[in-house]
Protein backbone atom coordinates (compact mmCIF):
# COMPACT_ATOMS: atom_id res chain seq x y z
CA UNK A 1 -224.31 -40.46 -63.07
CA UNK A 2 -228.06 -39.99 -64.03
CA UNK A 3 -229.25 -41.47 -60.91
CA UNK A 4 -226.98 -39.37 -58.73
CA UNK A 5 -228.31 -36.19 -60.34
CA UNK A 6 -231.59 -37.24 -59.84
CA UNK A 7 -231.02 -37.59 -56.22
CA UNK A 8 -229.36 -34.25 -56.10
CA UNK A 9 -232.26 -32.42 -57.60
CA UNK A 10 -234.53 -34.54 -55.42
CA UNK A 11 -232.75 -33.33 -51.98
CA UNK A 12 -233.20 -29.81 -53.60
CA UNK A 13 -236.45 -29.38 -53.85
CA UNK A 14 -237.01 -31.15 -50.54
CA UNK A 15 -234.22 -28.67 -48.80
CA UNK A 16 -236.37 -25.25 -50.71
CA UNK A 17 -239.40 -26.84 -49.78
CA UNK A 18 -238.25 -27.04 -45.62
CA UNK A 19 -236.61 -23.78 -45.60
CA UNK A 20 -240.04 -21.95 -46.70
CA UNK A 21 -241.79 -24.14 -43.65
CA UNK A 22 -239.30 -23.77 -40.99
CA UNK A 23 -236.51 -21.62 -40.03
CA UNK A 24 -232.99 -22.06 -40.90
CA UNK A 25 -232.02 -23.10 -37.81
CA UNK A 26 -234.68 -26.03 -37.60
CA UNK A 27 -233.29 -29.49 -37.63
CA UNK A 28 -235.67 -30.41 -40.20
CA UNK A 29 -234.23 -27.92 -42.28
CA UNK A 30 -230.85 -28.93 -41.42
CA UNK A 31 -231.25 -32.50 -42.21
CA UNK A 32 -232.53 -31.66 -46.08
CA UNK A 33 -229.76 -29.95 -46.28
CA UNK A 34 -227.17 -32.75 -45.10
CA UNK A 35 -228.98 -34.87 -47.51
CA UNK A 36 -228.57 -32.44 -50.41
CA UNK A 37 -225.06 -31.31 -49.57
CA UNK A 38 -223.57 -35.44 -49.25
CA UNK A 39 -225.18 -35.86 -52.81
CA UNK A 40 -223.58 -33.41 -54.49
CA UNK A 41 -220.03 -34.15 -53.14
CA UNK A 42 -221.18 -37.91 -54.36
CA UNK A 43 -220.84 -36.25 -57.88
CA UNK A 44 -217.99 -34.08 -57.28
CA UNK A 45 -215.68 -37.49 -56.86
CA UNK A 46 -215.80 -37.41 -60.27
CA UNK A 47 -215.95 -34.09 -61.63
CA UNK A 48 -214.87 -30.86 -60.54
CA UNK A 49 -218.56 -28.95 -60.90
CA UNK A 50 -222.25 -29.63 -61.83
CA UNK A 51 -223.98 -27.51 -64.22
CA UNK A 52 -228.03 -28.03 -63.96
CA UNK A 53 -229.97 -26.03 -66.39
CA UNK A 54 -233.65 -25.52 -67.46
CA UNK A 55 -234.44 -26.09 -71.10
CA UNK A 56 -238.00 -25.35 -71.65
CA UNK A 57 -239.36 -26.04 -68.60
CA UNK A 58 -237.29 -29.09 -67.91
CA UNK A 59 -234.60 -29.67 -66.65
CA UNK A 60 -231.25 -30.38 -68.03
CA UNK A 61 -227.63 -31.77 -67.72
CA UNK A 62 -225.19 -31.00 -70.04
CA UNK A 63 -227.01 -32.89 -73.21
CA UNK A 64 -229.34 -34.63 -71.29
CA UNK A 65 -232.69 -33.77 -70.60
CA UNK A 66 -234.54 -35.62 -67.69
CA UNK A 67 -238.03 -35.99 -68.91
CA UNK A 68 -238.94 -38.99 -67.50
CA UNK A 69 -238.11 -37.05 -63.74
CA UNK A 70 -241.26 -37.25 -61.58
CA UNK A 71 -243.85 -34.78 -61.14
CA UNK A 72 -242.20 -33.87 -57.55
CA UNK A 73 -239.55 -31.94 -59.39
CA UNK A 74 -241.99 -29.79 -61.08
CA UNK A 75 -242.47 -27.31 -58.18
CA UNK A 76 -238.44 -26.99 -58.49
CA UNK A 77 -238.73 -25.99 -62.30
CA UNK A 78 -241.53 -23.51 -61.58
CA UNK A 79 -239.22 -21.76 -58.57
CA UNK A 80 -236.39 -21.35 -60.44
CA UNK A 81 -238.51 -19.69 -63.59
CA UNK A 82 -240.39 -17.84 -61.59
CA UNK A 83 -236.99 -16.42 -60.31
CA UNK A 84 -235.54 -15.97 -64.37
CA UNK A 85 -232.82 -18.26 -62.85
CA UNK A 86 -231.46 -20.51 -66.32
CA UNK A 87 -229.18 -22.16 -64.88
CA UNK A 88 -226.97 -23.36 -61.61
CA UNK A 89 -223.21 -24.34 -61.41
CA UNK A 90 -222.16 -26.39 -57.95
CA UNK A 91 -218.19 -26.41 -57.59
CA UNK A 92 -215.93 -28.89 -56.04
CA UNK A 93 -214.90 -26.51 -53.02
CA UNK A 94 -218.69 -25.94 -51.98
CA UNK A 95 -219.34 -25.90 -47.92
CA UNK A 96 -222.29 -26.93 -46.68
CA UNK A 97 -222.70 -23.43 -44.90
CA UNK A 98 -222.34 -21.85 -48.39
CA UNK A 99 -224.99 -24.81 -49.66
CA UNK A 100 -227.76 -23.85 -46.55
CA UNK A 101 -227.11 -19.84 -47.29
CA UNK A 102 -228.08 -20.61 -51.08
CA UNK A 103 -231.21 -22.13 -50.85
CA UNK A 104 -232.26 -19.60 -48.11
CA UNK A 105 -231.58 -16.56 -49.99
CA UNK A 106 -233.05 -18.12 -53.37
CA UNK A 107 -236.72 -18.24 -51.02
CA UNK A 108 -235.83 -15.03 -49.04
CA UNK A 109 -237.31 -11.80 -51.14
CA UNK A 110 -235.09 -9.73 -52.91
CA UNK A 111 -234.35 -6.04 -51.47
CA UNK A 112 -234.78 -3.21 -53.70
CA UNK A 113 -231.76 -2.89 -55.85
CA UNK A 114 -230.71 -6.64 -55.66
CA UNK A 115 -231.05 -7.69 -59.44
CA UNK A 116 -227.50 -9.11 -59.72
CA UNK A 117 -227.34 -12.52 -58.24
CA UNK A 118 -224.21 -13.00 -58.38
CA UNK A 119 -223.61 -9.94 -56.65
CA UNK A 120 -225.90 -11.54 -54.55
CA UNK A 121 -224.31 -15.00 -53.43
CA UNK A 122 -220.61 -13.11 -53.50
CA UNK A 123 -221.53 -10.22 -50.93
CA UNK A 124 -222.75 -13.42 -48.41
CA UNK A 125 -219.68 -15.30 -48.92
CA UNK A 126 -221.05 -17.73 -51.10
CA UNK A 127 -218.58 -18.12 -53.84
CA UNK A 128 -218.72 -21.82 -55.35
CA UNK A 129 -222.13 -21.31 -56.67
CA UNK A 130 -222.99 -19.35 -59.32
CA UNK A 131 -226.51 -18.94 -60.91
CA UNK A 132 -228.44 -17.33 -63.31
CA UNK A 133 -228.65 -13.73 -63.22
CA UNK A 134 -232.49 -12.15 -62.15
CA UNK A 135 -233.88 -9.54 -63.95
CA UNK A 136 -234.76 -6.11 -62.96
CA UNK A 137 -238.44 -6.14 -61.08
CA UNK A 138 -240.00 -3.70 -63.94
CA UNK A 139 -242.72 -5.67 -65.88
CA UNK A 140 -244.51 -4.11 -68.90
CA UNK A 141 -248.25 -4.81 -70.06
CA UNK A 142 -247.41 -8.31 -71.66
CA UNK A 143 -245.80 -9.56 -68.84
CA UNK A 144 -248.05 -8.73 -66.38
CA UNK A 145 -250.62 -10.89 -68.62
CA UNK A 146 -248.54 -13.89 -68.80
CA UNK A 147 -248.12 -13.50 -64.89
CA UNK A 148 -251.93 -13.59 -64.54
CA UNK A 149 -251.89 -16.67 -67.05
CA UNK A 150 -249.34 -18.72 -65.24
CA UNK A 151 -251.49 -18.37 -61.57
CA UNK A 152 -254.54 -19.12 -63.41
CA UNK A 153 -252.60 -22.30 -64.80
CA UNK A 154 -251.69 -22.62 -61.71
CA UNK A 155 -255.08 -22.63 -60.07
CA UNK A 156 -256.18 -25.89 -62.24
CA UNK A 157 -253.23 -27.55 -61.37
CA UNK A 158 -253.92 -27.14 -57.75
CA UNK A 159 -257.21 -28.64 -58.62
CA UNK A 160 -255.38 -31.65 -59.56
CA UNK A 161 -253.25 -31.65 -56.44
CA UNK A 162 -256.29 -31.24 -54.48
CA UNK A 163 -257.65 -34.17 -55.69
CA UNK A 164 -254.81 -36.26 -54.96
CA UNK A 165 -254.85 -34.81 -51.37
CA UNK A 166 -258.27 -35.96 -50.64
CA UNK A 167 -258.03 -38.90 -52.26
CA UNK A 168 -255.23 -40.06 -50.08
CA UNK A 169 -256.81 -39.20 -46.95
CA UNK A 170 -259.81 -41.25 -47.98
CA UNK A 171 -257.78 -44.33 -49.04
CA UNK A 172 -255.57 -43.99 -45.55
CA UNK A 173 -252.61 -44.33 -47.27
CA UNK A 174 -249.38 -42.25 -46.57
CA UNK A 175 -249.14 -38.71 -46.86
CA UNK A 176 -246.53 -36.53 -47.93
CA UNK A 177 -246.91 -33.75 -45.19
CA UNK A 178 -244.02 -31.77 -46.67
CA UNK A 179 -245.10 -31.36 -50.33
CA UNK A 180 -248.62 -30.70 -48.57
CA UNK A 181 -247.54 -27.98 -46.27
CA UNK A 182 -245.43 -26.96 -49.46
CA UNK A 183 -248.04 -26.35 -51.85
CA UNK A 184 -250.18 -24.91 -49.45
CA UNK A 185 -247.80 -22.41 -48.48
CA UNK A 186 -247.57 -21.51 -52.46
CA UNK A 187 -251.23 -20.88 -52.33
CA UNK A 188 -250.40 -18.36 -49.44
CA UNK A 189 -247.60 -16.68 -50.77
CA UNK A 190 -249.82 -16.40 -54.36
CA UNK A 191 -252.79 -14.77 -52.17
CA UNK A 192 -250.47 -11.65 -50.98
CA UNK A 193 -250.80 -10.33 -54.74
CA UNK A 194 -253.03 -12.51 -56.68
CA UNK A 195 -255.83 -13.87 -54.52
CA UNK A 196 -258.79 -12.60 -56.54
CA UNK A 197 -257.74 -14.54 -59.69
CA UNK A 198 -257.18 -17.64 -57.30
CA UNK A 199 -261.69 -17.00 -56.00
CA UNK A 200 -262.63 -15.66 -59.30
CA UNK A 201 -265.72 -17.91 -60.08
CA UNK A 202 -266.27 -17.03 -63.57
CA UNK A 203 -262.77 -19.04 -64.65
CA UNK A 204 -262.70 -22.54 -64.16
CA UNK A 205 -266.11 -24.37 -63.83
CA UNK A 206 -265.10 -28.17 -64.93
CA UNK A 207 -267.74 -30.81 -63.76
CA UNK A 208 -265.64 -33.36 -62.89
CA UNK A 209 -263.71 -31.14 -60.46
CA UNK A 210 -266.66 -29.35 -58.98
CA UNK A 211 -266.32 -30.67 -55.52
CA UNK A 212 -262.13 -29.85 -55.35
CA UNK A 213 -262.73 -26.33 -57.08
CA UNK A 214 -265.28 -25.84 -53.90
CA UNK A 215 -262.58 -27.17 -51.27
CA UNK A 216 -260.04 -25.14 -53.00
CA UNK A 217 -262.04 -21.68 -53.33
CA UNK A 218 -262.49 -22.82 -49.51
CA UNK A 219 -259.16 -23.09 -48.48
CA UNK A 220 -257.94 -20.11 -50.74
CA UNK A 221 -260.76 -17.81 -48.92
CA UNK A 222 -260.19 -19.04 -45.52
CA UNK A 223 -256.92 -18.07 -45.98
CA UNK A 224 -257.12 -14.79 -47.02
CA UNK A 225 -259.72 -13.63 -44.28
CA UNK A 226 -257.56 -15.28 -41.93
CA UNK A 227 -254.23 -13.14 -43.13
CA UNK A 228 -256.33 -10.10 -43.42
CA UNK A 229 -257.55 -11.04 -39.59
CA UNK A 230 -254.06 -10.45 -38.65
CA UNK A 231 -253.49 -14.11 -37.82
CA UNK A 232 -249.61 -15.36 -38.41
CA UNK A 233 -248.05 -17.10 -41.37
CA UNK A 234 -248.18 -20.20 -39.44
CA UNK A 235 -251.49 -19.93 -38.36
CA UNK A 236 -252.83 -19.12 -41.73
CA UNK A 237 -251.29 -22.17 -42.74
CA UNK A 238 -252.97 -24.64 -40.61
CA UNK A 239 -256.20 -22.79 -41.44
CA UNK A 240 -255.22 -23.73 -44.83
CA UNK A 241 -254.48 -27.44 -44.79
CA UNK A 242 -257.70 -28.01 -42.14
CA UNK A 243 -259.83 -26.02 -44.52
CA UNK A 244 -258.86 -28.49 -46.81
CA UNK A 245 -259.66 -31.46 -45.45
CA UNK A 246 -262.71 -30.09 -43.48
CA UNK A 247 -265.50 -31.91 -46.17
CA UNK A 248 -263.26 -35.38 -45.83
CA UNK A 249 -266.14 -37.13 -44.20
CA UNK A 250 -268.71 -35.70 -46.60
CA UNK A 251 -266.51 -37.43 -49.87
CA UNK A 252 -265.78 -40.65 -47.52
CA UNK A 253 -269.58 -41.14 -47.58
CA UNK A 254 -270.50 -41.44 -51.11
CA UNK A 255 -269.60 -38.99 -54.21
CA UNK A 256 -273.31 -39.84 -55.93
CA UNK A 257 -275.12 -38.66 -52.54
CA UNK A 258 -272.76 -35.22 -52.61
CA UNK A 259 -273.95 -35.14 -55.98
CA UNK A 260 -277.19 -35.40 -56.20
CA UNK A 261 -279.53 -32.63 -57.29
CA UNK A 262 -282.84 -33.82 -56.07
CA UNK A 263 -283.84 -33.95 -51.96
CA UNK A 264 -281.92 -36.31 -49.65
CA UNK A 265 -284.56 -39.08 -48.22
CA UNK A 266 -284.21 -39.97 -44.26
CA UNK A 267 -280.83 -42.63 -44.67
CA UNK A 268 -279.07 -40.39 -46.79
CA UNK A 269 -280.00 -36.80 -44.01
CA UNK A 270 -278.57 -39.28 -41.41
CA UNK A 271 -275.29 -40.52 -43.31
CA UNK A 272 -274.81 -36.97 -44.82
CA UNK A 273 -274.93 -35.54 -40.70
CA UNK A 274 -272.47 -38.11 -39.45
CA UNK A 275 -269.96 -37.10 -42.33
CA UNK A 276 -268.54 -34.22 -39.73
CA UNK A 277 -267.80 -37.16 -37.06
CA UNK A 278 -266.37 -39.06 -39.57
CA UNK A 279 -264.21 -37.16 -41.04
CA UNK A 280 -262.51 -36.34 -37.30
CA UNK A 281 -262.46 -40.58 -37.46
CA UNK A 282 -260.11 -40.03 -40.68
CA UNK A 283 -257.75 -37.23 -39.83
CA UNK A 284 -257.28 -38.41 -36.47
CA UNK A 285 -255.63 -41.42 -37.81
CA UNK A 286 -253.23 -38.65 -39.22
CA UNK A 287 -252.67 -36.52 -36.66
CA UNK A 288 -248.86 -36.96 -35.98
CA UNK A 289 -248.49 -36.00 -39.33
CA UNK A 290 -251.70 -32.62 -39.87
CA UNK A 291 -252.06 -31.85 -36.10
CA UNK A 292 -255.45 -31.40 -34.30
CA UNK A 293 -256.66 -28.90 -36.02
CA UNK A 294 -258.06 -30.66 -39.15
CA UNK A 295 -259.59 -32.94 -36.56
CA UNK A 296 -261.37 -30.19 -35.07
CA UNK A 297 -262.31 -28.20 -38.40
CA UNK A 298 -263.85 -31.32 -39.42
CA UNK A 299 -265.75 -32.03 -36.18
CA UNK A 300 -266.98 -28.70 -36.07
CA UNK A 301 -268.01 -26.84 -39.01
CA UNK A 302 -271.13 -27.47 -39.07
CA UNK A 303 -271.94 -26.56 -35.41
CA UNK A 304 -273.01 -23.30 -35.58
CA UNK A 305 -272.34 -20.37 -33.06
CA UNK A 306 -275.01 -21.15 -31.41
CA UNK A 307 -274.51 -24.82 -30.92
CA UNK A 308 -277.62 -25.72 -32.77
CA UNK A 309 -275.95 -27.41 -35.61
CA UNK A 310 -274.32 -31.03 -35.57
CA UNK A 311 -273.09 -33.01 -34.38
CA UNK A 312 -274.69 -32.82 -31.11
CA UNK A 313 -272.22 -33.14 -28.19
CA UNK A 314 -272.26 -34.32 -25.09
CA UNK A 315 -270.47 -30.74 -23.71
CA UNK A 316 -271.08 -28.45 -26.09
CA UNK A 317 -268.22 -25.86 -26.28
CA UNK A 318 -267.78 -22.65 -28.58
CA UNK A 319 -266.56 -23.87 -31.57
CA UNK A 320 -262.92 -23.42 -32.38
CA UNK A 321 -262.24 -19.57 -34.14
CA UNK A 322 -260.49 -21.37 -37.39
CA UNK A 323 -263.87 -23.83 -37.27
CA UNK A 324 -266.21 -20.48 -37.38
CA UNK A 325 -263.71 -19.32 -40.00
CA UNK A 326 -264.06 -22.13 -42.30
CA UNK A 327 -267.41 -22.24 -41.82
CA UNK A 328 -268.27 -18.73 -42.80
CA UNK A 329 -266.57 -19.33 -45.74
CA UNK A 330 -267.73 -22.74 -46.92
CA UNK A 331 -271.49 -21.36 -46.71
CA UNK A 332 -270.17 -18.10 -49.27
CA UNK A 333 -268.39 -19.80 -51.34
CA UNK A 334 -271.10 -22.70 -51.24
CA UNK A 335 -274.22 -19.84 -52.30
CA UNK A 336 -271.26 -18.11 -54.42
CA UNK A 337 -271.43 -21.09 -57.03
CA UNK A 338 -273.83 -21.87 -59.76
CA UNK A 339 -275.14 -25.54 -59.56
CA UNK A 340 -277.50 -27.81 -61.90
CA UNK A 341 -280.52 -27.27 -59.08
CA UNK A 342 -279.82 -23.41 -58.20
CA UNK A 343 -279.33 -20.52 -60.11
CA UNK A 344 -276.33 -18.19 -58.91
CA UNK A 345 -277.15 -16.03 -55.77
CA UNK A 346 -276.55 -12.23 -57.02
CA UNK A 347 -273.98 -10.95 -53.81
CA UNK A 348 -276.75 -8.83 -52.22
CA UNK A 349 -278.51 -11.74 -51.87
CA UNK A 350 -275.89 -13.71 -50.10
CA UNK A 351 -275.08 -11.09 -47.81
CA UNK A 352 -278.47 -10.70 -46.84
CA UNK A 353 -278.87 -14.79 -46.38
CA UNK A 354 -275.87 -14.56 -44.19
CA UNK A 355 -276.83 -11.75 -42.12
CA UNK A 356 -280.11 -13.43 -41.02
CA UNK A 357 -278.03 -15.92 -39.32
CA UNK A 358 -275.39 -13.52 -37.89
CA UNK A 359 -275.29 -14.64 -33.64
CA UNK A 360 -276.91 -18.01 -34.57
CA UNK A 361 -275.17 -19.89 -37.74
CA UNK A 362 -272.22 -17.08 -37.60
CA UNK A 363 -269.92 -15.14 -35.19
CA UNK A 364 -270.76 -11.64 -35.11
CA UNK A 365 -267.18 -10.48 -34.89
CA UNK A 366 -266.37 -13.27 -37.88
CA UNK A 367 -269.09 -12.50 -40.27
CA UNK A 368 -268.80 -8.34 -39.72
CA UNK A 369 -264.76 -8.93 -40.43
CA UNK A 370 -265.47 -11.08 -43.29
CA UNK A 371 -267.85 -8.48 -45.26
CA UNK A 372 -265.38 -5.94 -44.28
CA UNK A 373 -262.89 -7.60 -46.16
CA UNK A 374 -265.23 -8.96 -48.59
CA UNK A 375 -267.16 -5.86 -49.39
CA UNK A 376 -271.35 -6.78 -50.17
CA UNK A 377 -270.01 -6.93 -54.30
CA UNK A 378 -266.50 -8.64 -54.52
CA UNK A 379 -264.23 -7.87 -56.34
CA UNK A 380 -264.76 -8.78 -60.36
CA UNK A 381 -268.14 -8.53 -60.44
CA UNK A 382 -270.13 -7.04 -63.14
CA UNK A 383 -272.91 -4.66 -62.28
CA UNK A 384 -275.12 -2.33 -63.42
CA UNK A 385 -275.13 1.45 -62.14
CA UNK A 386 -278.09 3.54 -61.32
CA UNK A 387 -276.87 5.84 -64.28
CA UNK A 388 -277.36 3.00 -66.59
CA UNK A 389 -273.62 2.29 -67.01
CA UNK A 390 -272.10 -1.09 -66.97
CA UNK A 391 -269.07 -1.28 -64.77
CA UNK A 392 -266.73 -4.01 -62.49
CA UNK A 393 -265.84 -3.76 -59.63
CA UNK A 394 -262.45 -3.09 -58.52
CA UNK A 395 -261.22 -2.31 -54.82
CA UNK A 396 -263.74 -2.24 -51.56
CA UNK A 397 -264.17 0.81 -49.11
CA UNK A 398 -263.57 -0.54 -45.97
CA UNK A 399 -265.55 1.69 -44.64
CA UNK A 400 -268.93 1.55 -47.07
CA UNK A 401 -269.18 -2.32 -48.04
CA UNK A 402 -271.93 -1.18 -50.61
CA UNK A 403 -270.50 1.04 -51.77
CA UNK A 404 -266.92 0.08 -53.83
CA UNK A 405 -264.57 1.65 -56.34
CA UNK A 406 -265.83 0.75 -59.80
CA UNK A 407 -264.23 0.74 -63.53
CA UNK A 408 -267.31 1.86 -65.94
CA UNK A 409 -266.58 -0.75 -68.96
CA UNK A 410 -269.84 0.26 -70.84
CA UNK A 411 -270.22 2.23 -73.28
CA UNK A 412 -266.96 2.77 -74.10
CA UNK A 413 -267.51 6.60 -74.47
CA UNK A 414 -268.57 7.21 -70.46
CA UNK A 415 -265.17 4.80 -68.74
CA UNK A 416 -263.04 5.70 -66.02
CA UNK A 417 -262.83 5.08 -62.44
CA UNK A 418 -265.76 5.83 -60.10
CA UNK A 419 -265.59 5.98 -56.04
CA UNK A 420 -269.08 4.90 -55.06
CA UNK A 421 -268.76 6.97 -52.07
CA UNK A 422 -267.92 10.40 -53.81
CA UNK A 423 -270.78 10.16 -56.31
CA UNK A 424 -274.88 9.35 -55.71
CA UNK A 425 -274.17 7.07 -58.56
CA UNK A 426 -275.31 3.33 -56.46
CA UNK A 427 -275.00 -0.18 -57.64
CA UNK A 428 -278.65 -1.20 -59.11
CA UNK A 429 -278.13 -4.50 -60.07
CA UNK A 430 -275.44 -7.68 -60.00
CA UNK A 431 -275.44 -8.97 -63.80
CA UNK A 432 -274.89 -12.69 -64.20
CA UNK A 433 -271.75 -13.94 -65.69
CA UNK A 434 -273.99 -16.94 -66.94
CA UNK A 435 -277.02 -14.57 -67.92
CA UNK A 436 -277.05 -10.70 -68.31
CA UNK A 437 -273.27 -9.94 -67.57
CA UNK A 438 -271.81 -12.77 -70.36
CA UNK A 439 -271.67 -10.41 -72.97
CA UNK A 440 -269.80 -7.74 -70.91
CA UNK A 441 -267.03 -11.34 -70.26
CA UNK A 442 -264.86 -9.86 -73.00
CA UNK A 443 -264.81 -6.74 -72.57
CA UNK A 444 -264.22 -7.64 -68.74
CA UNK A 445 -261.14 -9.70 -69.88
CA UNK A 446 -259.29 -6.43 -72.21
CA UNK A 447 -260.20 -4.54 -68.78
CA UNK A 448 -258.25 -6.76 -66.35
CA UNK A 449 -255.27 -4.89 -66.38
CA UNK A 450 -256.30 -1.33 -65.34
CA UNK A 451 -255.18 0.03 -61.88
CA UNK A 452 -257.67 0.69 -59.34
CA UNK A 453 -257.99 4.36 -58.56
C-alpha cells in the first residue's frame, strides 16, 4: 500500500506541475492526469477513499508519515501550504473529469469571495473530493513577515536547485525539463508580488554559491524586465530557463579561472572567449528538450549591439532581443555585486557605466526600458538625502528615474514618506550596505513592512 501511495502523490505533483505549463486541454496535461487518475483507482480496489494529509510539512497517511519520500514531492507540500489546504480525501466514485477539474482549480487563482473550498469543488461538480478549507485572503503584520521569510527561504533553496541545474547540463546527463520549467515558472509567479526580495543583494552572500546567486539574480531580473516589457507568460519563461543556462560554457571551462581575482594571462582570455561557443556546443545537445533559445542566449550574450563583441561570426546578425535582454542584465547585476577584487559600484555609478555604452554594448530601446523599470536607485537601497536624512528607497517614478519615492528611516523624529519629485529634497549619496549604510541594516529590516505612499 505504501508504494502505491507513493506513486499517487508522485503522478500529483507531476499532473499540478503540467497544468501550470500547459493548458488543460494539452495532451501532456492529459496524460499526467491518466497516470494520476489509474493510480488512485489502484488503491480504491481496496478501500473505499484515500485520506492524504500534511503533518508538519510532510506528508501523511493515516499513521504513517513518509519521510523517507524524495525531494520531488517537496514542491507538492509547499503548494498545498501555501494554499492552508491540511488535508485531501479521494473517494471510490471519483471521475477522471472530476480528477483533471481538481488539480486545475487548486493552480487557477481564487476569485474574490471564494474562501470555502468546498463550496468551491461542489459548485463545479466535483463532489468525491473534498479538501481542506482556505482561509480568508486578510493577512495581519505577522503574517505578512512569515510570507517574506518563506520566499527568502525560498530564494536559497533555489540556489540549491540552481546548482543542480547547471551541474547537469555540464555532466550531459538527463534533464528533468518538467520540474525545470516547473520551478522556473514558481520564480515567475513569486516575481508578480515579491520580486525585490528575490534581487535584494544585501540577503544572501554565501561564497560557495556566488556564481548560482549571480545566474539566479540573472534569471530572476531578466524576467521581470521581460514581464514588465509586456512580453507573454510563455515568453518570459523561456527568457527564464535561457537566462539560466546562458554562463554554461563559462562553468564548463574551469570554476578556478571564473574565480580568480587577479588578471587572466593570454590562454586563459582565449578559453574564457570561446566559453559563449561552447556553451551553444552544450545546450544544443539538449535542444529537443530547452529549445533554441538557450542555444542562442548562450551564443550571443556577449556580442554586443554593435557586433563588436564575441564571438566573431562569419554573418554577423542583430543579436536575438531575449540575448540583448540577458545581456543588459548580466552586466547590472554583474557591477551590482560586491567581489574580493572590487568594491560595490554605488547605482549612480552603474547607470552611468552603462549609459556610456548605450548604441554600442546595449540597445537603446533595451537599456532606456530597463532604467525605466529599474529607476537610477532600486528599490531597497539606503541613501542619504540632501537634508541630511537617512532614508530607503521604496517605489520608482516612472517618469523621474532619479528621482524615487523614499521612506526617511533616520532620525526617528523626521520619518514618513517623501516623493522626490514634490520636494527639492535630492538623493546625495548611495550608503554601502557593507560600509556606511550597515548600521542603518536594522533599522532597514523593522522598516520592511511599511506601504509605499
Amino acid at each position: 500500500m505504501q508504494e502505491k501511495i507513493k506513486n499517487v502523490l508522485t503522478n500529483l505533483i507531476s499532473a499540478i506541475q503540467a497544468v501550470k505549463i500547459y493548458t488543460p486541454e494539452h495532451p501532456q496535461f492529459n496524460e499526467f492526469i491518466d497516470r494520476a487518475y489509474k493510480t488512485l483507482h489502484d488503491i480504491f480496489e481496496d478501500r473505499a477513499e484515500l485520506i492524504i494529509g500534511i503533518v508538519k510539512g510532510e506528508l501523511a497517511f493515516e499513521h504513517e508519515i513518509f519521510f523517507d519520500l524524495s525531494k520531488k514531492l517537496k514542491p507538492l507540500i509547499r503548494f498545498l501550504e501555501e494554499r492552508e489546504i491540511e488535508r485531501i480525501v479521494f473517494r471510490r466514485d471519483l471521475h477522471r473529469d472530476e480528477l483533471a477539474k481538481f488539480i486545475t482549480l487548486l493552480t487557477t487563482p481564487q476569485k474574490n469571495g471564494e474562501t470555502d473550498l468546498v463550496g468551491v469543488l461542489s459548485q463545479h461538480g466535483i463532489r468525491n473530493i473534498q479538501a481542506g478549507k482556505i482561509k480568508a485572503p486578510s493577512m495581519d503584520l505577522k503574517e505578512k513577515v512569515k510570507k517574506l521569510r518563506n520566499y527568502l527561504v525560498e530564494y536559497e533553496g533555489s540556489l540549491e536547485k540552481v546548482h543542480t541545474y547547471l551541474e547537469t547540463v555540464i555532466n550531459q546527463d538527463e534533464l528533468d525539463y518538467m520540474e525545470l520549467k516547473y520551478d522556473v515558472f514558481n520564480f515567475l509567479d513569486n516575481l508578480m508580488s515579491m520580486y525585490q526580495e528575490f534581487i535584494d543583494l544585501t540577503t544572501f552572500r554565501r561564497k560557495d554559491l556566488i556564481t548560482f546567486i549571480h545566474l539566479l539574480n540573472v534569471t530572476v531580473l531578466s524576467m521581470h524586465i521581460s514581464a514588465k516589457l509586456g512580453y507573454s507568460k510563455d515568453d518570459v519563461l523561456n527568457v527564464g530557463i535561457a537566462s539560466l543556462f546562458h554562463d554554461i560554457g563559462k562553468l564548463y571551462v574551469s570554476q578556478k579561472i571564473v574565480q580568480k581575482t587577479d588578471k587572466l594571462d593570454r590562454e586563459e582570455l582565449t578559453r574564457m572567449r570561446h566559453h559563449t561557443t561552447l556553451g551553444a556546443e552544450i545546450l544544443f545537445k539538449y535542444i529537443d528538450t530547452l529549445g533554441t533559445l538557450p542555444v542562442v542566449v548562450a551564443l550571443e550574450h556577449h556580442l554586443r549591439y554593435d557586433l563588436k563583441g564575441y564571438p566573431k561570426l562569419a554573418f554577423p546578425q542583430k543579436p536575438h532581443p531575449a540575448s540583448l535582454i540577458v545581456s543588459t542584465c548580466d552586466v547590472y547585476d554583474a557591477l551590482s555585486q560586491r567581489r574580493s577584487y572590487k568594491k560595490i559600484f554605488p547605482p549612480d555609478k552603474i547607470y552611468n557605466v552603462m549609459l556610456k555604452e548605450k548604441g554600442s554594448a546595449f540597445d537603446p530601446l533595451i537599456l532606456d526600458k530597463f532604467f525605466q523599470i529599474m529607476g537610477v536607485w532600486p528599490v531597497k537601497s539606503i541613501v542619504s538625502l540632501s537634508d541630511g536624512r537617512i532614508a530607503v528607497v521604496r517605489e520608482q517614478n516612472k517618469n523621474d528615474i532619479f528621482n524615487p519615492k523614499v521612506e526617511v528611516i533616520s532620525p526617528k523624529k523626521k520619518k514618513g514618506i517623501v516623493d522626490l519629485v514634490k520636494v527639492k529634497i535630492k538623493i546625495e549619496s548611495y550608503l554601502d550596505p557593507w560600509g556606511q549604510g550597515k548600521k542603518y541594516l536594522k533599522l532597514l529590516e523593522s522598516e520592511q513592512q511599511a506601504p509605499a505612499a
